[in-house]
Protein backbone atom coordinates (compact mmCIF):
# COMPACT_ATOMS: atom_id res chain seq x y z
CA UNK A 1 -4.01 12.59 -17.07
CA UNK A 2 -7.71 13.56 -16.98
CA UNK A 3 -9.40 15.19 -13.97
CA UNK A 4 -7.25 16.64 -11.04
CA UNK A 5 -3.94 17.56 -12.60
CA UNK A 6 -1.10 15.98 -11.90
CA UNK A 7 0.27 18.29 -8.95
CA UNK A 8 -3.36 18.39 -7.68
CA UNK A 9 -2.33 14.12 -7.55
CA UNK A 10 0.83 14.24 -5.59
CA UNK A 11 0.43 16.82 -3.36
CA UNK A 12 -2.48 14.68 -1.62
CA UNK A 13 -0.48 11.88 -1.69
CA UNK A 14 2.34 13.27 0.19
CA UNK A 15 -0.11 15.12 2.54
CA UNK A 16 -1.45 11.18 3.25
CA UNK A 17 1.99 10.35 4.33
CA UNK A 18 2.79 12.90 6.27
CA UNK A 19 -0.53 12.30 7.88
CA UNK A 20 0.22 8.56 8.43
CA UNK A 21 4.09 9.66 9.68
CA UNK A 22 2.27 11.71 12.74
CA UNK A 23 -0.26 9.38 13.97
CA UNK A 24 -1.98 7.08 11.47
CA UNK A 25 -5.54 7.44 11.31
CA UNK A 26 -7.63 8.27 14.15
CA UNK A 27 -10.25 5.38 13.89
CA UNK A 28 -8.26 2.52 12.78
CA UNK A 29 -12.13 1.32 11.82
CA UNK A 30 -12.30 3.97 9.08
CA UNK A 31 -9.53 2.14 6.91
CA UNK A 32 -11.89 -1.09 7.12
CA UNK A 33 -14.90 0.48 6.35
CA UNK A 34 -13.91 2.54 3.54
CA UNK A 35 -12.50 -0.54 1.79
CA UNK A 36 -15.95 -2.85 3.19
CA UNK A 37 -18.27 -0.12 1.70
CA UNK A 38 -16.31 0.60 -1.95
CA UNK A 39 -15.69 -3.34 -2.56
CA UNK A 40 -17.57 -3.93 -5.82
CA UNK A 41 -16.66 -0.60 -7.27
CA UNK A 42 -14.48 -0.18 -10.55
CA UNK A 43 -12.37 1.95 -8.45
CA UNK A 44 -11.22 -0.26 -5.82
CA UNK A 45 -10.93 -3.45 -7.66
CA UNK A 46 -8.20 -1.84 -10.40
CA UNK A 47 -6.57 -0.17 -6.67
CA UNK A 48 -6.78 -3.62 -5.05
CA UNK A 49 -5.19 -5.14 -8.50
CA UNK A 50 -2.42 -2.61 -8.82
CA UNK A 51 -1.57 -3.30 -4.79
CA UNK A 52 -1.50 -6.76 -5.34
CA UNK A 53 0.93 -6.26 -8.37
CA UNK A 54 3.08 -4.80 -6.02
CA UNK A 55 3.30 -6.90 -2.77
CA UNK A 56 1.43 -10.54 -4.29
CA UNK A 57 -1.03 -12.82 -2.61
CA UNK A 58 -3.01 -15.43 -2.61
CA UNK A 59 -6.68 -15.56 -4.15
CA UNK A 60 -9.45 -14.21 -1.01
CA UNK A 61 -11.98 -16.92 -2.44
CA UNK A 62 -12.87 -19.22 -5.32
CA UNK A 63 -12.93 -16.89 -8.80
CA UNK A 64 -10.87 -14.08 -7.81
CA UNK A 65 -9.78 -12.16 -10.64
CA UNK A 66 -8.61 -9.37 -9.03
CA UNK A 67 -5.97 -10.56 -6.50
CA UNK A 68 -4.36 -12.57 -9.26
CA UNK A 69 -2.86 -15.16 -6.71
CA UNK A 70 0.66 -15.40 -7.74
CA UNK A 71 2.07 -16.46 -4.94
CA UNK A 72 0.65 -18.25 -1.58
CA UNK A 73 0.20 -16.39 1.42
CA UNK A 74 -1.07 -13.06 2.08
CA UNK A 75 0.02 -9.80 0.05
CA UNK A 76 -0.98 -6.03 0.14
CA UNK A 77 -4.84 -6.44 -0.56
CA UNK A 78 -5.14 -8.74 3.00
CA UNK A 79 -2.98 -6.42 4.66
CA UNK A 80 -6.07 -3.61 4.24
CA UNK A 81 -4.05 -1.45 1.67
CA UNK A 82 -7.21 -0.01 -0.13
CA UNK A 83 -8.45 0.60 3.63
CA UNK A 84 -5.11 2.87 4.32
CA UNK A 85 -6.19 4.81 0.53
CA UNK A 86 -10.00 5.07 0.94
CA UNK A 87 -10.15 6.32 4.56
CA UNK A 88 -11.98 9.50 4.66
CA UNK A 89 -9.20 11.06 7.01
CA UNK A 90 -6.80 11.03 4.13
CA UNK A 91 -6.38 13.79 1.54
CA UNK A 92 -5.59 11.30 -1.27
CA UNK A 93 -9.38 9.53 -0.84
CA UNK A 94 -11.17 11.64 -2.91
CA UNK A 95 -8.57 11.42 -5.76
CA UNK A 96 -8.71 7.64 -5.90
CA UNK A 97 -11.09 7.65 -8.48
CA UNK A 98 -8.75 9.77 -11.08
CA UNK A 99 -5.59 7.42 -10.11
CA UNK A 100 -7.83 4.14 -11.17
CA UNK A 101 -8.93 6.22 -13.89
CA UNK A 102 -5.24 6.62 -15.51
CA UNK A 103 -4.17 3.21 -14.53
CA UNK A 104 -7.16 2.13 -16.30
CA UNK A 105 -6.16 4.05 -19.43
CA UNK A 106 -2.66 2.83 -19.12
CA UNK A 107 -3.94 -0.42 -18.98
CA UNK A 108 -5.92 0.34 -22.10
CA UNK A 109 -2.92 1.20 -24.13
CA UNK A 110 -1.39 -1.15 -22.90
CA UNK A 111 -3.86 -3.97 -24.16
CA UNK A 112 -4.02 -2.13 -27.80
CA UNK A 113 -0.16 -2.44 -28.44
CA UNK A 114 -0.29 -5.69 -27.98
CA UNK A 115 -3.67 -7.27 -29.19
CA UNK A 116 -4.70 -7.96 -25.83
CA UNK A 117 -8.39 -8.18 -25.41
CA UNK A 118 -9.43 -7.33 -22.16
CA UNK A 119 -13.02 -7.89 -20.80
CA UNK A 120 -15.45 -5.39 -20.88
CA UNK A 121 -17.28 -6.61 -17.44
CA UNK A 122 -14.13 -5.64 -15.62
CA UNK A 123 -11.77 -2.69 -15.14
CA UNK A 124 -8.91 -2.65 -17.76
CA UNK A 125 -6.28 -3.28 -15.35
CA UNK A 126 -8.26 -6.32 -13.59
CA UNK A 127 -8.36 -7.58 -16.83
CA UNK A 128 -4.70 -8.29 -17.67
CA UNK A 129 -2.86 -11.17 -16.65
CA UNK A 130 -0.78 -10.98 -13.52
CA UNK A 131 2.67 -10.95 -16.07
CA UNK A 132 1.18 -8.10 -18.29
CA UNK A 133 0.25 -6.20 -15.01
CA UNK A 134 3.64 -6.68 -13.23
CA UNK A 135 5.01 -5.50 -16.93
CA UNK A 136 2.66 -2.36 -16.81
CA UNK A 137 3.68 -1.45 -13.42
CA UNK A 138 7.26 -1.56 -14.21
CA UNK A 139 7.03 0.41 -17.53
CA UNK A 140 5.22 3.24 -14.55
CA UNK A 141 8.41 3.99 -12.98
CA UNK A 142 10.43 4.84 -16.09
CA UNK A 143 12.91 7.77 -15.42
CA UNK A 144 10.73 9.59 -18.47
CA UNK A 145 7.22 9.29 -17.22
CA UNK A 146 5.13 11.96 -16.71
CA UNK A 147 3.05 10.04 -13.49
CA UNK A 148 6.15 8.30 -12.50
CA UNK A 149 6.00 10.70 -9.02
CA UNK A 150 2.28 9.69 -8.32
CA UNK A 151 3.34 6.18 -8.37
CA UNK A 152 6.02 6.19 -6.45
CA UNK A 153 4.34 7.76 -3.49
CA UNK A 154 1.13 5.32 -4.01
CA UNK A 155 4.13 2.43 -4.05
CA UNK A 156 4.92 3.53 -1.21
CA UNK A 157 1.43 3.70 0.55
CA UNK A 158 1.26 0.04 -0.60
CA UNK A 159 4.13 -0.71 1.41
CA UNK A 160 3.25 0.73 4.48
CA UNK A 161 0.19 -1.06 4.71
CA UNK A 162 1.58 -4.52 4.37
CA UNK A 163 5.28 -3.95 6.04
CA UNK A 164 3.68 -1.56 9.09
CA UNK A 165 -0.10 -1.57 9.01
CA UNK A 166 0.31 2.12 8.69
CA UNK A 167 -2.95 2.28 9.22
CA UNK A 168 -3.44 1.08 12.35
CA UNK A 169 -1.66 1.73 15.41
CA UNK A 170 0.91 -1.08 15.44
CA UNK A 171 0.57 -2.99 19.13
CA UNK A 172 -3.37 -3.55 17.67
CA UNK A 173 -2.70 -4.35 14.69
CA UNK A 174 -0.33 -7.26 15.96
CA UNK A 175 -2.91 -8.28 18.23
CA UNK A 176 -5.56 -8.72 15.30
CA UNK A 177 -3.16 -10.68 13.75
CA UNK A 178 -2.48 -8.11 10.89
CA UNK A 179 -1.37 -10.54 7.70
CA UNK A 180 1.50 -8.28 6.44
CA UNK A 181 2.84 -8.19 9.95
CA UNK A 182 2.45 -11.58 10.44
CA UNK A 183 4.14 -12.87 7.03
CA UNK A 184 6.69 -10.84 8.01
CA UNK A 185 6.83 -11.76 11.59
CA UNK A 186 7.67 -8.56 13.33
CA UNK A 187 8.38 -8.98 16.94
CA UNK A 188 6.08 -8.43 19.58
CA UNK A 189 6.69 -5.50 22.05
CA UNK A 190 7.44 -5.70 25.71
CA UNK A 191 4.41 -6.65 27.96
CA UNK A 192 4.71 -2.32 28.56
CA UNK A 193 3.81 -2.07 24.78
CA UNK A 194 7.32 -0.86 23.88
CA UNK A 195 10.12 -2.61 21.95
CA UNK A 196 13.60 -2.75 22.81
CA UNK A 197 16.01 -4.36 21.48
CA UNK A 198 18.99 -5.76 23.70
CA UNK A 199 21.09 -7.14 21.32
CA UNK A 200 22.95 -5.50 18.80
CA UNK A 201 22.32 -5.80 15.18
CA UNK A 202 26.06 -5.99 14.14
CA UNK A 203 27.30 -8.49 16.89
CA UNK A 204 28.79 -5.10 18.83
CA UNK A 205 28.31 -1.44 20.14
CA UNK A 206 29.29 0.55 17.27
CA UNK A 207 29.90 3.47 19.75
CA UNK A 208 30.30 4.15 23.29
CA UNK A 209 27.24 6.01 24.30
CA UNK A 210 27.82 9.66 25.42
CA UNK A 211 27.80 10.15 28.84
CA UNK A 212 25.15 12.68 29.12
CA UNK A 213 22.78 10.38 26.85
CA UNK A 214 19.47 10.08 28.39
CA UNK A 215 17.71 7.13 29.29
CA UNK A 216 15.42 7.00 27.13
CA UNK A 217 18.70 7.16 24.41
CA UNK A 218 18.00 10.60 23.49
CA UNK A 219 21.53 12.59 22.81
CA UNK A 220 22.84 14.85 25.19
């Protein structure tokens, strides 16, 4: 890849997890505004593509070829996914432009194996049809690939976003109605803001708690 070499790559992506693992962001505005601010850029829209080749969803408004709308209902891009990446407060933010970059170029080569023509008023990626993109992204995590690592973590990123609103802290993000959360319908905590969960997932106690266990469940 051109630009910030490889390790350069990774290491800021794991540093944004670790940073998310800890505490999420410390203005859950950030995330919005970073995505609000870079939305016509080349960078975001092949981001907001890839993201949406990952978790699918439904076209934002009439013409949009960048969420391809596969599927109905929301997907990564409406779950603020390119907010959790651009936010200032994250180490991989200034790298985003060298990961769109190589996507971009796979996307390229992509296109030339196959006769593909791709339109020059849009990123490479955006261009492609939802089936060559999902096809891309899949040939991206082959055992052999040099970048496999960098997108695998930013797979992961994608995740968070939708299935935990990583970005956000989670009791406001269900309270803003946070798509992913809500497609997924993750419970609501106690009126305290805490969730327990009284019943056991397997029917049973798999164990008799030890008898110095502290209440909060912590082990003796």
């Amino acid at each position: 890849m051109t630009g910030p070499d490889r390790r350069s790559v990774l290491k800021a992506l794991v540093a944004t997890l670790a940073a998310l693992s800890v505490g999420g962001l410390d203005s859950p505005a950030a995330a919005a505004a970073a995505a609000t601010s870079a939305s016509e850029s080349w960078t975001t829209q092949t981001l907001e593509a890839f993201a949406d080749t990952l978790i699918p969803g439904q076209h934002r408004f009439p013409g949009d070829v960048v969420v391809a709308g596969a599927v109905t209902g929301p997907g990564a891009v409406q779950a603020g996914a390119i907010g959790l990446l651009a936010s200032p407060e994250l180490p991989v933010a200034p790298l985003l432009p060298a990961i769109a970059a190589l996507l971009d170029a796979r996307a390229v080569a992509y296109a030339a194996l196959r006769l593909i023509w791709l339109p020059p008023t849009r990123p490479p990626f955006v261009g492609l049809s939802f089936a060559d993109r999902t096809a891309l992204v899949g040939g991206l995590f082959d055992p052999d690939d040099l970048d496999r690592p960098i997108w695998q973590v930013m797979s992961l990123l994608v995740g968070l976003a939708f299935d935990t609103a990583g970005q956000q802290d989670t009791v406001e993000a269900l309270g803003q109605g946070h798509p992913g959360l809500a497609w997924l319908r993750f419970p609501e905590p106690d009126p305290d803001g805490l969730w327990r969960f009284p019943d056991f997932s397997y029917g049973r106690p798999l164990a008799v708690p030890h008898p110095n266990t502290t209440a909060s469940g912590s082990p003796a």
